[in-house]
Protein backbone atom coordinates (compact mmCIF):
# COMPACT_ATOMS: atom_id res chain seq x y z
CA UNK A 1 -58.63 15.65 72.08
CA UNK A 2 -59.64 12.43 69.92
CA UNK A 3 -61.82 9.27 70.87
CA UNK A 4 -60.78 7.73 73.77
CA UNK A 5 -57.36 9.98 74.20
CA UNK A 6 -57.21 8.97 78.23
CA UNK A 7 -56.81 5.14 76.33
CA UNK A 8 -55.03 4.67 73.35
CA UNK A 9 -51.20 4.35 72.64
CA UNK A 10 -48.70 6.52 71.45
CA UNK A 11 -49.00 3.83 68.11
CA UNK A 12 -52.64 5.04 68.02
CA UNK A 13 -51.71 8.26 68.00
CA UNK A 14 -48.98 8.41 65.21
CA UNK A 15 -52.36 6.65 63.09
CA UNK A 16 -54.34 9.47 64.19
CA UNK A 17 -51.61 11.99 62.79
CA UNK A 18 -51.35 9.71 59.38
CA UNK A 19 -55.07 10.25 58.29
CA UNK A 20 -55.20 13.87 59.68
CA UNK A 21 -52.49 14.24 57.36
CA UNK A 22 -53.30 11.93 54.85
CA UNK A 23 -52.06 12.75 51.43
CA UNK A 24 -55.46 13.27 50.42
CA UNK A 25 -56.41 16.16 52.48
CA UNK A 26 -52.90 17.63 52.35
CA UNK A 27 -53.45 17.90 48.48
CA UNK A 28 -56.96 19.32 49.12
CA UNK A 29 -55.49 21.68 51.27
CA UNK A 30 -52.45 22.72 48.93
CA UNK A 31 -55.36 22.62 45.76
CA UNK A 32 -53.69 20.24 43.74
CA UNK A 33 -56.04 17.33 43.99
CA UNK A 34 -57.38 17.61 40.51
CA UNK A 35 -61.27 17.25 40.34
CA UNK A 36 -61.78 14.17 38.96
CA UNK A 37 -60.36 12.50 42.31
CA UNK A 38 -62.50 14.77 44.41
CA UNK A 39 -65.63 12.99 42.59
CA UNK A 40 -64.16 10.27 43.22
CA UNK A 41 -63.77 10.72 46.99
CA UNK A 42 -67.61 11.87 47.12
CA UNK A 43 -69.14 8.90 45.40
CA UNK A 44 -67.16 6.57 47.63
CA UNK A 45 -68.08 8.29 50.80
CA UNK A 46 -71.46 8.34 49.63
CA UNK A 47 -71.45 4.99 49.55
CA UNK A 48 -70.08 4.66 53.23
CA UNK A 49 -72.69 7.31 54.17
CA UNK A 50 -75.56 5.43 52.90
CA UNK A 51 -74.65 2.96 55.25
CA UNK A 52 -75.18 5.38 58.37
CA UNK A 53 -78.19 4.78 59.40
CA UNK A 54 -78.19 1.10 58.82
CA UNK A 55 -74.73 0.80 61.22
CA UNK A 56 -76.78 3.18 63.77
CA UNK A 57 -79.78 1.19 63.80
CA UNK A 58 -77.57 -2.35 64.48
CA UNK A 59 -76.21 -0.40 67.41
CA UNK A 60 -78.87 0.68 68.77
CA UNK A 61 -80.51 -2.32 68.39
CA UNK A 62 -77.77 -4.47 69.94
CA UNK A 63 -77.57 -1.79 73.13
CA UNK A 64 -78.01 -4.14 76.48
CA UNK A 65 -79.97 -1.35 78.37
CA UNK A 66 -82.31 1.71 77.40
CA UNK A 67 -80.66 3.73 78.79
CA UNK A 68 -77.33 2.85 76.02
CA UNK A 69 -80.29 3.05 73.49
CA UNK A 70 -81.33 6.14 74.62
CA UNK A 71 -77.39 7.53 74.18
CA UNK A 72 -77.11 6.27 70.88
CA UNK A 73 -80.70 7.73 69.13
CA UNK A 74 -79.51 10.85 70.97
CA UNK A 75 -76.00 10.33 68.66
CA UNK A 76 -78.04 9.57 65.85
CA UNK A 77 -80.12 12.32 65.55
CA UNK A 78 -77.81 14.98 65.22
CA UNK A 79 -76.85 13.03 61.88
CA UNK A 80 -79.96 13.14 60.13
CA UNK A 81 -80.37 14.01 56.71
CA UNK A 82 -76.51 14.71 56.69
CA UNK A 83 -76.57 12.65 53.06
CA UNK A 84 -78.31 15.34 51.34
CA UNK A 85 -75.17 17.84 51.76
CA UNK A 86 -72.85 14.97 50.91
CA UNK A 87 -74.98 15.20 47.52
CA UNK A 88 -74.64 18.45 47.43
CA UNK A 89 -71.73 18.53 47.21
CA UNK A 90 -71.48 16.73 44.61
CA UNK A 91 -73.17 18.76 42.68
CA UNK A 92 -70.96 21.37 42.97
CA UNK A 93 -68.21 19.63 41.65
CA UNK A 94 -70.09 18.13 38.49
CA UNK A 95 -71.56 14.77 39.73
CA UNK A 96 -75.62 13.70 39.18
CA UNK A 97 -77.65 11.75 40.99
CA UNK A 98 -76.93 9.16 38.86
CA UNK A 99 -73.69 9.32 39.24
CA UNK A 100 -74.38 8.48 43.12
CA UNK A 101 -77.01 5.99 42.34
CA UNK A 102 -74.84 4.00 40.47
CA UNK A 103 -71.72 3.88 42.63
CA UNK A 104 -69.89 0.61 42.57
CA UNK A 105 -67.26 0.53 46.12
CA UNK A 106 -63.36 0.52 45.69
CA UNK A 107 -61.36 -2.28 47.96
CA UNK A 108 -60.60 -0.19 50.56
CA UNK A 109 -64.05 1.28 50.69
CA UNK A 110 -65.77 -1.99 51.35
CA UNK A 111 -63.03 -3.29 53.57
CA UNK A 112 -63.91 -0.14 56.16
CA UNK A 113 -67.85 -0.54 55.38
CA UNK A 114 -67.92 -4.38 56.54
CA UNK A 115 -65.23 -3.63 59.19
CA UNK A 116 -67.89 -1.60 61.10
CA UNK A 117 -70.41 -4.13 60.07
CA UNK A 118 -68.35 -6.87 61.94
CA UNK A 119 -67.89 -5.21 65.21
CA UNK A 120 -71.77 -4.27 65.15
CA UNK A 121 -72.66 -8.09 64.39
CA UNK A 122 -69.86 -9.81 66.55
CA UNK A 123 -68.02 -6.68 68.45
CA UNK A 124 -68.53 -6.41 72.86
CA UNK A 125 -70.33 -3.46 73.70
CA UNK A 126 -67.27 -1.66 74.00
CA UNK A 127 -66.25 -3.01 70.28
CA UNK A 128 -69.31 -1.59 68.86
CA UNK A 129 -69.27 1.87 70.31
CA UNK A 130 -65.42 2.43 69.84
CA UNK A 131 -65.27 1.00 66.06
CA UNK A 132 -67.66 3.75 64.80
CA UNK A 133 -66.99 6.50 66.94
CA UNK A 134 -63.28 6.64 66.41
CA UNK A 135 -64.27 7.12 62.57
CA UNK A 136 -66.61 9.62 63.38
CA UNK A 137 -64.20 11.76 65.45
CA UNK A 138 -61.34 12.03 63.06
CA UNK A 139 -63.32 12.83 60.29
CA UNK A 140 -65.22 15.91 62.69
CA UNK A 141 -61.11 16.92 62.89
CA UNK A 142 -60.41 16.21 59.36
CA UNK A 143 -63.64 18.33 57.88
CA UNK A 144 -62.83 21.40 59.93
CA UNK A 145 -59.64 21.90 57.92
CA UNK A 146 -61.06 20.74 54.68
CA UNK A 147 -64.36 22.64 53.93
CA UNK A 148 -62.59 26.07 53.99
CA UNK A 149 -59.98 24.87 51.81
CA UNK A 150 -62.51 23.39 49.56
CA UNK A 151 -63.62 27.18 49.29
CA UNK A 152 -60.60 28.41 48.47
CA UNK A 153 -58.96 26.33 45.54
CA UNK A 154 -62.34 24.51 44.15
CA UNK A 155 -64.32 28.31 43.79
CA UNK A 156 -67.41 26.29 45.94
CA UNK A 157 -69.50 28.15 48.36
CA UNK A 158 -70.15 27.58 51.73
CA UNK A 159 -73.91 25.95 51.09
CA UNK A 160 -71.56 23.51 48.78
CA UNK A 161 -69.40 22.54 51.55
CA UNK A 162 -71.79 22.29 54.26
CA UNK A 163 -71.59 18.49 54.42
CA UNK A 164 -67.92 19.22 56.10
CA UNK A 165 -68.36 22.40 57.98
CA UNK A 166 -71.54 20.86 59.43
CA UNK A 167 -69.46 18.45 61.05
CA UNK A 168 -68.24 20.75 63.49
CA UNK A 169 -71.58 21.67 65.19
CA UNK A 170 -72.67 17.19 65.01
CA UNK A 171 -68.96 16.90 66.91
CA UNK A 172 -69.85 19.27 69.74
CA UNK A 173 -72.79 17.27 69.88
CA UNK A 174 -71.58 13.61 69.76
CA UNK A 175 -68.38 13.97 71.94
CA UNK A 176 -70.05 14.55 75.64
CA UNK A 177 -72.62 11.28 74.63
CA UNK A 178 -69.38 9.25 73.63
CA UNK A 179 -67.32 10.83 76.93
CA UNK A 180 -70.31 9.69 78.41
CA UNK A 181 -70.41 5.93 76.67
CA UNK A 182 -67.17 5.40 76.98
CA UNK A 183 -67.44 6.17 80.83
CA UNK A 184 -69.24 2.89 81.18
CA UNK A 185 -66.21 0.59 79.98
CA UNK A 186 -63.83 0.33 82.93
CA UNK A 187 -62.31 -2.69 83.24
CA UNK A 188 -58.81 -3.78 81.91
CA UNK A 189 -60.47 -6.12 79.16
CA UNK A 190 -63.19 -3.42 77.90
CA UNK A 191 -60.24 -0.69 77.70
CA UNK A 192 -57.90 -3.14 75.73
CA UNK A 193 -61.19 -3.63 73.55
CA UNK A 194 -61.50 0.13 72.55
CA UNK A 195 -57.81 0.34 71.99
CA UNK A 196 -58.27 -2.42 69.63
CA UNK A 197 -61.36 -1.17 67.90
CA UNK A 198 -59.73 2.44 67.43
CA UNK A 199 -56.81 0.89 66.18
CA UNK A 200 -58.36 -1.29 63.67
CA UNK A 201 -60.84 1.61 62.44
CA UNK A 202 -58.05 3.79 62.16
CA UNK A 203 -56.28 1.27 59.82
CA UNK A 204 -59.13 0.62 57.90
CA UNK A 205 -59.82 4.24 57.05
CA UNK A 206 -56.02 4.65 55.81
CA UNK A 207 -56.63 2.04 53.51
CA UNK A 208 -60.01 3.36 52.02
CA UNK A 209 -58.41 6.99 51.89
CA UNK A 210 -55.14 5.49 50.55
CA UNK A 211 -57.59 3.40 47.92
CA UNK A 212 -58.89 6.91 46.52
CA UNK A 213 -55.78 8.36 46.17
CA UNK A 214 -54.01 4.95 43.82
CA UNK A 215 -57.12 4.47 42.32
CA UNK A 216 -57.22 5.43 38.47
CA UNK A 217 -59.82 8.49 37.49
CA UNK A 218 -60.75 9.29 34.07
CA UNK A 219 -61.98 12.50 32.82
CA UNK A 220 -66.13 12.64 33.31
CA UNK A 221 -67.48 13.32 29.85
């Protein structure tokens, strides 16, 4: 089951299939996605990632009750320090810190970034907590297929992988607060609002995973 399944469209859906199986995680999968792009994928995730908290803190902040803030530091938490094995990983594949310091986003990168920045500064309530959360939940999906794959064409380890197999134990985490969230948005007008917000996230991260995949690498020296 996916954000918001009792909701969305059978449109919504076919998305939801695209960036499961996105060319990009198919290739992972298969262990033909040379290295070089795999770098690439981790710097520009990084720089979504970095982001997290930020985007967490402007919904919290934004929340019209305590107890919706009290929900949302409760998703939060879960979350923390989850950059470190996104660096990590990095590592493993032949990045630096550098490398991640100096990290410059692709079009479809920024597009998703200021997407969820949008909804957070001008989305409803229901905006806000569908944008992000629809993101979250097909990556959880996405991860639980890609970290043992990683294992088995790239010659990584599990600690190098953890920032996608730890996804698993965040989702069974996050979903009952966002089945509970979503529980709150009822009306006609608030449902059309998440089906909109999934939508457009969904788009949005097709593009940025469709960016890293036409985007040209070079060979790190």
């Amino acid at each position: 089951m996916g954000f918001a399944d009792t909701f969305v469209t059978e449109d919504i859906q076919q998305l939801r299939r695209r960036l499961l199986f996105h060319p990009l995680w198919q290739q992972i999968e298969d262990g033909t996605l040379d290295v070089e792009r795999l770098r690439l994928f981790a710097l520009q995730d990084w720089w979504l990632v970095r982001e997290a908290y930020r985007l967490d803190a402007l919904a919290i902040a934004s929340a019209p009750d305590l107890e919706l803030q009290e929900m949302l530091i409760q998703k939060l938490l879960p979350k923390v320090g989850g950059y470190t094995l996104l660096l990590r990983f990095g590592e493993a594949i032949g990045l630096t810190r550098k490398d991640f310091e100096q990290v410059e986003p692709l079009a479809g990168c920024m597009a998703l970034t200021n997407f969820f920045y949008w909804m957070l500064a001008y989305g409803s309530a229901a905006e806000k907590l569908a944008a992000v959360s629809a993101s979250e939940d097909i990556f959880v999906q996405i991860c639980a297929r890609i970290g043992p794959a990683l294992m088995r064409h790239y010659g990584l380890t599990a600690d190098d992988v953890a920032f996608f197999t730890v996804h698993d134990e965040i989702g069974k985490q996050v979903t009952p607060i966002d089945d509970v969230l979503l529980g709150r948005f009822k009306t006609p007008e608030e449902r059309r609002e998440v089906v909109r917000a999934v939508r457009l996230s969904h788009e949005y991260e097709l593009m940025f995973y469709d960016t890293v995949l036409a985007t040209p690498v070079t060979q790190k020296g």
